[in-house]
Protein backbone atom coordinates (compact mmCIF):
# COMPACT_ATOMS: atom_id res chain seq x y z
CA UNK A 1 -62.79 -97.67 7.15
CA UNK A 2 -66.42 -99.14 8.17
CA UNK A 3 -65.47 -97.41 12.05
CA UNK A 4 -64.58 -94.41 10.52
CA UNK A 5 -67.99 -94.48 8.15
CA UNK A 6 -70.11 -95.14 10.96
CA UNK A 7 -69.08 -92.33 13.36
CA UNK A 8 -69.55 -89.95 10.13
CA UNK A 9 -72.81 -91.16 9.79
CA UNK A 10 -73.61 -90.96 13.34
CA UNK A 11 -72.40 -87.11 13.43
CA UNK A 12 -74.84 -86.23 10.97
CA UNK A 13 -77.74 -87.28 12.51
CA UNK A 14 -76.47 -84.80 15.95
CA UNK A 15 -74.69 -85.59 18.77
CA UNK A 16 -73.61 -88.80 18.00
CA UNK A 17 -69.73 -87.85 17.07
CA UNK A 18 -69.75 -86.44 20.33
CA UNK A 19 -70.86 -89.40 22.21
CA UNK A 20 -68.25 -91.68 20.14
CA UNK A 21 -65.38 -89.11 21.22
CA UNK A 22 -66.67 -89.35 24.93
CA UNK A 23 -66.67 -93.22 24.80
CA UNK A 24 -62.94 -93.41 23.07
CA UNK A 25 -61.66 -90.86 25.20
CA UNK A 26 -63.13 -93.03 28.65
CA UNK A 27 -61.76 -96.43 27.27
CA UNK A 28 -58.56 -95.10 26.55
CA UNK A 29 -58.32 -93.51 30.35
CA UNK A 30 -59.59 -96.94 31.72
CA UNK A 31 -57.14 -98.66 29.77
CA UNK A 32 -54.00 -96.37 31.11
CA UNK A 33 -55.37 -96.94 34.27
CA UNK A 34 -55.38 -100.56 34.25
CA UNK A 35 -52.02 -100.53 32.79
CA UNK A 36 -50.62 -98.56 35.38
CA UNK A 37 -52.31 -100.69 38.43
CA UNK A 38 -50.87 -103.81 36.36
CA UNK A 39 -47.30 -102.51 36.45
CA UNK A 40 -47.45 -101.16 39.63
CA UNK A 41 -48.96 -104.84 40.62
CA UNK A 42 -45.83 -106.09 38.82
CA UNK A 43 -43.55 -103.91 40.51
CA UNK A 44 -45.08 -104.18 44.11
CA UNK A 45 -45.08 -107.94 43.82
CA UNK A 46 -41.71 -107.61 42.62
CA UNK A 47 -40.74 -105.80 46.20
CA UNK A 48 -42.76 -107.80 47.88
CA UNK A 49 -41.21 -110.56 46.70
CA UNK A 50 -37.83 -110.01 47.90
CA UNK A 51 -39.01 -108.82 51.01
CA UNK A 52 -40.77 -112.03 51.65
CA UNK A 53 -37.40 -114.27 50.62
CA UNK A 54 -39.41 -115.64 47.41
CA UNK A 55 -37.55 -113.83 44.45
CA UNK A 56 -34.03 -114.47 44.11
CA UNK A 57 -32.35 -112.12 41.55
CA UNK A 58 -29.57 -112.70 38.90
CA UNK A 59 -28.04 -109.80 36.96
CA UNK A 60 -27.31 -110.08 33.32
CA UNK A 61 -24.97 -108.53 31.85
CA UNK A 62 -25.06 -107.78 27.59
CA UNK A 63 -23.25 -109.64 24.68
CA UNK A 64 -20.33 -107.10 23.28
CA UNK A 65 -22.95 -106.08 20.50
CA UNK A 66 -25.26 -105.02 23.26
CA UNK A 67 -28.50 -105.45 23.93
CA UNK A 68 -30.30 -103.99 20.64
CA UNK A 69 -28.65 -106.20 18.55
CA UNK A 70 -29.16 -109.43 17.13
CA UNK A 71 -27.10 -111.76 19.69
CA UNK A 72 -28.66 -109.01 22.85
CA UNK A 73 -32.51 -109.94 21.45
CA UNK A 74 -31.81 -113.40 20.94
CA UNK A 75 -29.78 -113.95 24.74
CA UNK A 76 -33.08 -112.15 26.02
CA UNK A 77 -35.66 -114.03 24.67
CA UNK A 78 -33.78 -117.28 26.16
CA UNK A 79 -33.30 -115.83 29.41
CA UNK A 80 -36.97 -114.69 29.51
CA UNK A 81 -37.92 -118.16 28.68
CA UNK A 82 -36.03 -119.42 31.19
CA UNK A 83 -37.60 -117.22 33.56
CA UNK A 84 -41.29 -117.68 32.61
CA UNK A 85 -40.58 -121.51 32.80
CA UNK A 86 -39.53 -121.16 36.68
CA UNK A 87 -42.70 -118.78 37.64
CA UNK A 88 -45.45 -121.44 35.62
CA UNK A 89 -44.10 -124.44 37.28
CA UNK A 90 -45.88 -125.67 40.23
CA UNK A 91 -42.70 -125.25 42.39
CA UNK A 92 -40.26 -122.97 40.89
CA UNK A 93 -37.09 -123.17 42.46
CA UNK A 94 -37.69 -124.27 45.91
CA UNK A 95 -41.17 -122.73 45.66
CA UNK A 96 -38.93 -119.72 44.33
CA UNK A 97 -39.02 -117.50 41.27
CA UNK A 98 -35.72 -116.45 39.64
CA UNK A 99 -35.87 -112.59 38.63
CA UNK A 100 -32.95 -111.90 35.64
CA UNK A 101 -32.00 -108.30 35.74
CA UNK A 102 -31.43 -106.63 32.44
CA UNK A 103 -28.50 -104.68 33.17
CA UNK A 104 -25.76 -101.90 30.88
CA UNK A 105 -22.45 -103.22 30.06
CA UNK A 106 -19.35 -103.34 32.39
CA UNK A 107 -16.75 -100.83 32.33
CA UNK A 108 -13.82 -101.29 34.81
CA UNK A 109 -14.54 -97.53 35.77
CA UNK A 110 -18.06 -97.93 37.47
CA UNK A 111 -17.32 -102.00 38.40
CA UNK A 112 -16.34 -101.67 41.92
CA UNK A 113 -19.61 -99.84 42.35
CA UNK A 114 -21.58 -101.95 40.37
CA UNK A 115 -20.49 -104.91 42.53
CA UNK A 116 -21.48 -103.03 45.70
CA UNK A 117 -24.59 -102.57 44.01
CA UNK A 118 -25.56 -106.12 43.55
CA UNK A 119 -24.66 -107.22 46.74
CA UNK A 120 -26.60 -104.77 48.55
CA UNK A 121 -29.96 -105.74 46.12
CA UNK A 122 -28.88 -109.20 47.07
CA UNK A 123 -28.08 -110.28 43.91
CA UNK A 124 -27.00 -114.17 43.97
CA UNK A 125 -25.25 -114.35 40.55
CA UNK A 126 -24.24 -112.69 37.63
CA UNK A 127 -24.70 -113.97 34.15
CA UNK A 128 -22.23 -112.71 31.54
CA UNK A 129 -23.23 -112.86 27.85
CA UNK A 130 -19.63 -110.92 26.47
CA UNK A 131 -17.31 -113.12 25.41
CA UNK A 132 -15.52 -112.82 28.53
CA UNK A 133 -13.88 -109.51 29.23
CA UNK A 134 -15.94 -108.99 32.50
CA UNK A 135 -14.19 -112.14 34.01
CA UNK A 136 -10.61 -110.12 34.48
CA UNK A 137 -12.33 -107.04 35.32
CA UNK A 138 -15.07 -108.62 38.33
CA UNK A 139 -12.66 -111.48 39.41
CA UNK A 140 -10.42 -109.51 42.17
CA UNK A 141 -13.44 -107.43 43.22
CA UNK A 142 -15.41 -110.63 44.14
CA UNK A 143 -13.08 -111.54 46.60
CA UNK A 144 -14.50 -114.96 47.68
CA UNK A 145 -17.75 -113.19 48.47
CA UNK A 146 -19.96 -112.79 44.49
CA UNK A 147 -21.97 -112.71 43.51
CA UNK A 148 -21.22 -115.18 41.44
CA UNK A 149 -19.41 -115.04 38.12
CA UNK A 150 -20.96 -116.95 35.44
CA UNK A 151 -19.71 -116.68 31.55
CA UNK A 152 -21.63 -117.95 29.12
CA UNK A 153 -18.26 -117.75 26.72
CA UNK A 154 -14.87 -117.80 28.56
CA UNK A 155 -12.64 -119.68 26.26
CA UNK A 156 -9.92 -116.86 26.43
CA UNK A 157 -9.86 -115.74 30.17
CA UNK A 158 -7.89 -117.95 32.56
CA UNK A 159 -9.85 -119.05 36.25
CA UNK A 160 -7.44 -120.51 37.70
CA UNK A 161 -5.17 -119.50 40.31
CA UNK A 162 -0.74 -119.45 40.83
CA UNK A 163 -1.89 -123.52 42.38
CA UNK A 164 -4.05 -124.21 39.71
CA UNK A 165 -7.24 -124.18 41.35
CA UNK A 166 -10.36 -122.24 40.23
CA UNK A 167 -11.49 -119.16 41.66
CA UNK A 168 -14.40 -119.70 43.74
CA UNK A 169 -16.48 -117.39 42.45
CA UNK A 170 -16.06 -117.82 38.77
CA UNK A 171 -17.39 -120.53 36.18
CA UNK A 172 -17.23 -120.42 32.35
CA UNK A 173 -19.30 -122.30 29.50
CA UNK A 174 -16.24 -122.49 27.17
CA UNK A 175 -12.75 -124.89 27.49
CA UNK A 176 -10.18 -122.89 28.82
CA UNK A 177 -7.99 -122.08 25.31
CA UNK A 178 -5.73 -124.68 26.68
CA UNK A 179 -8.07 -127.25 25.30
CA UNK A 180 -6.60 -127.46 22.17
CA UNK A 181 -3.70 -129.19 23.72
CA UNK A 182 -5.80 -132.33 24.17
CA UNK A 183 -7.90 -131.54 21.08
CA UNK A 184 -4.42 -131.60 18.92
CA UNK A 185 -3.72 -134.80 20.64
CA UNK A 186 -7.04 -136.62 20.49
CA UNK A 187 -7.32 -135.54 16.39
CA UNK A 188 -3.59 -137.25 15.37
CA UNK A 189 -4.94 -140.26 16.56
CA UNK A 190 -7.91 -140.00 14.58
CA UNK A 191 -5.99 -139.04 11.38
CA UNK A 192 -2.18 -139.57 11.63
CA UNK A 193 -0.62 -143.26 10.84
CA UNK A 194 0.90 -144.92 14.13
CA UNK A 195 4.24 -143.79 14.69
CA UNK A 196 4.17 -140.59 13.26
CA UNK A 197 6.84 -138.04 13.38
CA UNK A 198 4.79 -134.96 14.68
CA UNK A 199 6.79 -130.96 15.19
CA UNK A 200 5.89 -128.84 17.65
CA UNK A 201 7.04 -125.36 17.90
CA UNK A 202 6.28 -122.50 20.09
CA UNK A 203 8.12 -119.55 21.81
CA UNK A 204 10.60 -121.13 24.17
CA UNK A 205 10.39 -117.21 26.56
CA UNK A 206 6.60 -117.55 26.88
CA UNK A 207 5.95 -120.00 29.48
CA UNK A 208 2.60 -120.81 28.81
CA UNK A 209 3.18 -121.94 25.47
CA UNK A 210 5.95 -123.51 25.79
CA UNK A 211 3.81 -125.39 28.82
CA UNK A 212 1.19 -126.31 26.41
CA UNK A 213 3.97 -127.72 23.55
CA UNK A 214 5.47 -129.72 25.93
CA UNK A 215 2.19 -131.06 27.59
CA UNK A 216 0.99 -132.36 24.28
CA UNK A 217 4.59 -133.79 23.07
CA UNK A 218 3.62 -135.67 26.20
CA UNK A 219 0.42 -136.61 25.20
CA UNK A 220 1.77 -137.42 21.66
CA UNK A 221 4.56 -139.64 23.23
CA UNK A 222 2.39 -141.57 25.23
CA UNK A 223 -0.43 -142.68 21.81
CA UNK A 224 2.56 -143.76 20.23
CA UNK A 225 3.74 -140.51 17.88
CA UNK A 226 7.76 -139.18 18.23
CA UNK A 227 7.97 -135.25 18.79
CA UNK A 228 10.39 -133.20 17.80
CA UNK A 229 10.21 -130.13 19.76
CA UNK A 230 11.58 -126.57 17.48
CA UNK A 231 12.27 -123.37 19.39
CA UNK A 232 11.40 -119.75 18.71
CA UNK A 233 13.59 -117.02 20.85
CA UNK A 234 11.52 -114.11 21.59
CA UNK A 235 8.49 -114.96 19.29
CA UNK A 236 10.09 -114.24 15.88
CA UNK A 237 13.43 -115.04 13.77
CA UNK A 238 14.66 -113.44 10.96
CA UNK A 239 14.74 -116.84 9.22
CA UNK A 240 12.92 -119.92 9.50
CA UNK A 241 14.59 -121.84 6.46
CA UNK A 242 16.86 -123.89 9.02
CA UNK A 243 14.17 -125.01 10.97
CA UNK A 244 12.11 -126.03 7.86
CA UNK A 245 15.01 -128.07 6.98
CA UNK A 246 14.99 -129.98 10.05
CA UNK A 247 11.14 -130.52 10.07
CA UNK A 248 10.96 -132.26 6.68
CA UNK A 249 14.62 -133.86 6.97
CA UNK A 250 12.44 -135.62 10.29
CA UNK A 251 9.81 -136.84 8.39
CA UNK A 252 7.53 -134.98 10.42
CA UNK A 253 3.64 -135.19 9.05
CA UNK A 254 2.92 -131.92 11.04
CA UNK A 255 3.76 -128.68 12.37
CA UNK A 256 1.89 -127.70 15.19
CA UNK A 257 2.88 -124.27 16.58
CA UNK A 258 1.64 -122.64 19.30
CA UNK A 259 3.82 -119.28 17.85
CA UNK A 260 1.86 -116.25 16.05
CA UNK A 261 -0.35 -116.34 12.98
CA UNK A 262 2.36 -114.47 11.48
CA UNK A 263 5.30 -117.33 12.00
CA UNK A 264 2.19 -119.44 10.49
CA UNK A 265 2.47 -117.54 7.60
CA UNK A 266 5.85 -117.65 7.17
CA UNK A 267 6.12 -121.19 7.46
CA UNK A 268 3.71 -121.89 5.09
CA UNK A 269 5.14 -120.08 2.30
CA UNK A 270 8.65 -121.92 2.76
CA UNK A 271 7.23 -125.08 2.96
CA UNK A 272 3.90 -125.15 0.97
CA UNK A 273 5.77 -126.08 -2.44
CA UNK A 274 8.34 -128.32 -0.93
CA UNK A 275 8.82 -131.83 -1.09
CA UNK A 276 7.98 -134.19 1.74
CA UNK A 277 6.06 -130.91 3.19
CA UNK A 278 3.47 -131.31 6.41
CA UNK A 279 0.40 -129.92 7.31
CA UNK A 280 0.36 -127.37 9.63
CA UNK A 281 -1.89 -127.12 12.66
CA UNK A 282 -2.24 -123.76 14.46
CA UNK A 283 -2.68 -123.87 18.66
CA UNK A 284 -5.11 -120.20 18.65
CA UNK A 285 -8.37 -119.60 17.90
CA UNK A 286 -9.53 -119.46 14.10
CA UNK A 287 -8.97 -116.18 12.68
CA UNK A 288 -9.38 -114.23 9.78
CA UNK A 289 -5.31 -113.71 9.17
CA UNK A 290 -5.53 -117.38 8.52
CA UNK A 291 -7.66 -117.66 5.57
CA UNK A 292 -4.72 -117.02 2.81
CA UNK A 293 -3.17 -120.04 4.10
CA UNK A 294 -4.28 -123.19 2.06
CA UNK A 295 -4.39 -126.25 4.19
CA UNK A 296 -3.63 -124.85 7.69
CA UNK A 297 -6.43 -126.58 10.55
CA UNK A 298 -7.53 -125.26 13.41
CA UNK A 299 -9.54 -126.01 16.57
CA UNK A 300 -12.62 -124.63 17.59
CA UNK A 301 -15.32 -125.16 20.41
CA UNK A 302 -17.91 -122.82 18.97
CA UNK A 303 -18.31 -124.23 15.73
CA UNK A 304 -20.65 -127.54 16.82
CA UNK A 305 -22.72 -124.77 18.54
CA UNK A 306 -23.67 -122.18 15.85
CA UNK A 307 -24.13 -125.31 13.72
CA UNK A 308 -26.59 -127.41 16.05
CA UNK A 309 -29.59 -127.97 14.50
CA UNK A 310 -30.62 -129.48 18.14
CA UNK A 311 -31.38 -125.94 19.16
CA UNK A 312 -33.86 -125.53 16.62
CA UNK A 313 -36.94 -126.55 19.34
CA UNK A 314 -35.66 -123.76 21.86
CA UNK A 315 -36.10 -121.38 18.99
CA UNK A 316 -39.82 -122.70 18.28
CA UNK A 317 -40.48 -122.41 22.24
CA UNK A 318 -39.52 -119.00 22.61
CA UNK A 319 -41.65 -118.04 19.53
CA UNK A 320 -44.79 -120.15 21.06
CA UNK A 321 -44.42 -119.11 24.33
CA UNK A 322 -43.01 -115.44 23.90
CA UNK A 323 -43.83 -115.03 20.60
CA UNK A 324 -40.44 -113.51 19.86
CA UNK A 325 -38.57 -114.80 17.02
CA UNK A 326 -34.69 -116.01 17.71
CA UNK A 327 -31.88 -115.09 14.88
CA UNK A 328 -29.03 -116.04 17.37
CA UNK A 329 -29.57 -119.80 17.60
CA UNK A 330 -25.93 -120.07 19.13
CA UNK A 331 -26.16 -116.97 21.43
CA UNK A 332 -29.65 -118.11 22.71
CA UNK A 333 -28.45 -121.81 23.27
CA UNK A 334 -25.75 -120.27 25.40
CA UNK A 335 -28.22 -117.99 27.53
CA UNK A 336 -30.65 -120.92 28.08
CA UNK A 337 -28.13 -123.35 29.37
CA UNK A 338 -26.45 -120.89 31.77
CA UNK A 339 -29.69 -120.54 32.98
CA UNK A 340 -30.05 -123.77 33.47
CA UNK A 341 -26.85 -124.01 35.26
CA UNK A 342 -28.18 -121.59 37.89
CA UNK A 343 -31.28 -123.62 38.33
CA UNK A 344 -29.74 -126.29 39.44
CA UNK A 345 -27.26 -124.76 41.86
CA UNK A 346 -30.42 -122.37 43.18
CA UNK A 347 -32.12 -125.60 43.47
CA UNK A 348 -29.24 -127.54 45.16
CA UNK A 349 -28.60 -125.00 47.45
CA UNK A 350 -32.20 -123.91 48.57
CA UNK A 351 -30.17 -120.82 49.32
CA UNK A 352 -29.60 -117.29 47.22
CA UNK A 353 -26.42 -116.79 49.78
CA UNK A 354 -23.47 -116.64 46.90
CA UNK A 355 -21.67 -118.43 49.24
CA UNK A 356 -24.13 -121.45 49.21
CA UNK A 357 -24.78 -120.89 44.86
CA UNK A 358 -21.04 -121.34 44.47
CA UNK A 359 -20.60 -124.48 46.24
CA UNK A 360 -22.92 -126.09 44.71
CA UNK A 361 -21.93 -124.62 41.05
CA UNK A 362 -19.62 -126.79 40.46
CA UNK A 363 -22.05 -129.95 40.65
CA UNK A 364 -23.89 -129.76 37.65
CA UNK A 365 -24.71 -132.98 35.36
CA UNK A 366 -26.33 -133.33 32.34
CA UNK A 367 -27.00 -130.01 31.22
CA UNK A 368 -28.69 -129.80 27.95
CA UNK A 369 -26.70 -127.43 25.28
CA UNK A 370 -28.15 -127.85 21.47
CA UNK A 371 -26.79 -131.52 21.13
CA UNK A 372 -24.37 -131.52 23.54
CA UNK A 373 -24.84 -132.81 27.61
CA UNK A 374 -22.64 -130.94 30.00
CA UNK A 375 -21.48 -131.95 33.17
CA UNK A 376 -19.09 -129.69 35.21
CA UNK A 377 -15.20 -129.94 36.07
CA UNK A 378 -15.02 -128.89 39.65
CA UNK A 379 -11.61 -128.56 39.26
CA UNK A 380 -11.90 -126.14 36.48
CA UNK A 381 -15.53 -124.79 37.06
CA UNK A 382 -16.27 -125.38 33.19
CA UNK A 383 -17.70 -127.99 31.27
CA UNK A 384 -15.63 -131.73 31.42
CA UNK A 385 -15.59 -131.54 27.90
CA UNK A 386 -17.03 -130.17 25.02
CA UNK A 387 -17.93 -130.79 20.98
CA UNK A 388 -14.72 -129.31 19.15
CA UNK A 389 -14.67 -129.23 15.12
CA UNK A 390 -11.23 -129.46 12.87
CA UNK A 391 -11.47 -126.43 10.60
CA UNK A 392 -9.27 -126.38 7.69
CA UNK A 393 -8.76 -123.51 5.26
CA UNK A 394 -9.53 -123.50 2.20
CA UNK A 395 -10.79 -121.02 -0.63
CA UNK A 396 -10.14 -118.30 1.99
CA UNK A 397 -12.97 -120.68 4.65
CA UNK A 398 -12.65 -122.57 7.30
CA UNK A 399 -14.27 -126.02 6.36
CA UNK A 400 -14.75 -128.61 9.31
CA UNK A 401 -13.24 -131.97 8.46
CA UNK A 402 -13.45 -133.32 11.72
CA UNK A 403 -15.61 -133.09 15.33
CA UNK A 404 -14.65 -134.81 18.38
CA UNK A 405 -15.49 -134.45 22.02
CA UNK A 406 -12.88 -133.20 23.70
CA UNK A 407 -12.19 -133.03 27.38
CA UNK A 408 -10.88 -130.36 28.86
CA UNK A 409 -7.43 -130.61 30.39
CA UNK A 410 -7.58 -129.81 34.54
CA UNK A 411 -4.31 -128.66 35.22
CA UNK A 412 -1.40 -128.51 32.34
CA UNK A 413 2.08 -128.10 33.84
């Protein structure tokens, strides 16, 4: 109001409104003008920069709620820190700056050309913040060439080749889903008596599960528990009251079944009232077709990260710094560390070749995430292991009763 008063008064005295409008008008053309040298600055340095070998560039790709969302802002503001960190140090990345490239989502339509699109930018990596659907969709276009594949999630999308060994060009921030296996394991002998009688049932036609029941009755058998292994045909029966029968006429203390939430359900309602009943632990992810069913546990790797108040000083460094304010704790912890990841290959390597970033990928130690310090499974190109929490229903929640680290298994059979 006192700006607006004095050009008034400055109008009625002749002239003077004029010369006020002259002065605004030539500050405001001086002003675009310096912003447009600055960005064209930015954007010629940018050039320059990969001309002159001292850029290397990494595309990132959104989480599934995009980028103007909650989890996109937050992954952002991460990365970006990330970013600025490299370009104020004294050396960068072997006197390098790392460029991340703010890219639209995948669609298997337009992939092949994305990927021919990268490579001839000469894009090093790719950083994936979706919860892994671009892994299947990239993977057989990559071809042992990249750029490289990096997930920040992963959990559900296998890596791993017909032999078991990981595709060169892909790493992942989550377990493998298989982890549970050894999770299940590890957590009876935290809470089951020695010499428990533990179930396990899965689909006996679906060779993976019925890979992953046996591999823990293995692991069972060798801490001391007896399993007693229970058969679905096909992934559904008409009847389960048999196989009840047996489980509690065993003594078992638990069911865990790698079949459908559904035979969960139906297990639980035969059992739930009867005498000499067991808990039941469920082999998939935590889900919401679980939450009518009292007592049933589950495993789950992402639990210890949306809870881990360790991240907290990430959030108050991308405010200082960037002055943008985090909501994602979780989805920015996941962004920052992947970053990190590629630091240290990029730094490893001294190279942006994908060829050179891969091999050196797999060599990571130590990486800070929230709480957690990750070293790398080159045999799995994940983490070795991981923080995994025991969630167990209960007024329609999950409720953690339990967190252990878990490693991941390399190769189940």
């Amino acid at each position: 109001m006192k700006a607006a008063s004095y050009v008034r008064g400055r109008g009625a005295g002749g002239g003077g409104r004029a010369t006020a409008l002259k002065a605004f008008v030539l500050v405001a053309v001086l002003s675009l003008l310096l912003a447009a040298t600055a960005a064209r600055a930015v954007v010629d340095g940018f050039e320059v920069g990969l001309q002159d070998g001292w850029v290397w560039q990494v595309a990132v790709l959104p989480p599934d709620e995009g980028w103007d969302s909650e989890q996109g802002r937050s992954a952002i503001a991460a990365i970006r820190l990330a970013e600025w960190e490299v370009m104020d140090s004294a050396d960068g990345i072997r006197g390098r700056d790392i460029r991340f490239l703010q890219e639209p989502p995948l669609d298997g339509e337009s992939a092949a050309s994305r990927v021919a699109d990268w490579r001839k930018k000469g894009v090093s990596a790719v950083l994936s913040m979706s919860g892994g659907d671009d892994i299947p969709i990239l993977r057989p276009l990559l071809a042992g060439k990249g750029p490289v594949l990096l997930s920040a999630y992963g959990e559900h999308e296998n890596i791993l080749d017909a032999d078991g060994a990981p595709d060169p060009m892909v790493f992942a921030l989550d377990l493998y889903s298989d982890f549970r296996v050894q999770a299940f394991a590890d957590y009876a002998s935290a809470v089951l008596p020695a010499g428990s009688v533990v179930a396990l049932m899965a689909d006996r036609l679906d060779p993976a599960l019925e890979c992953r029941s046996r591999n823990l009755g293995e692991m069972l058998s060798e801490k001391g528990f007896d399993s007693e292994y229970f058969w679905i045909p096909g992934g559904a029966m008409d009847s389960f009251r048999l196989m009840e029968s047996e489980m509690v006429s065993s003594g078992a203390k638990v069911l865990i079944t790698w079949a459908g939430s559904m035979v969960v359900r139906d297990v639980w309602r035969a059992t739930r009232l009867k005498t000499g009943g067991f808990e039941i632990w469920y082999g998939g992810a935590p889900q919401p077709l679980l939450l009518s069913f009292d007592g049933v546990v589950a495993a789950d790797q992402d639990y210890p990260v949306r809870t881990d108040a360790s991240l907290a000083p990430l959030l108050r460094e991308i405010r200082r710094r960037l002055n943008l304010i985090v909501k994602d704790a979780a989805v920015a912890g996941r962004a920052y560390v992947a970053c990190k990841w590629l630091f240290d290959a990029f730094g490893r390597s001294g190279s942006p070749a994908p060829s050179d970033l891969a091999a050196f990928m797999p060599l990571a130690r130590g990486l800070a995430f929230g709480s957690q310090a990750l070293s790398v499974n080159p045999l799995t190109h994940r983490p070795v292991e991981r923080r995994v929490s025991f969630m167990k229903v209960a007024e329609k929640s999950f409720h953690p009763v339990n967190t252990l680290t878990v490693r991941g298994p390399e190769n189940l059979r």
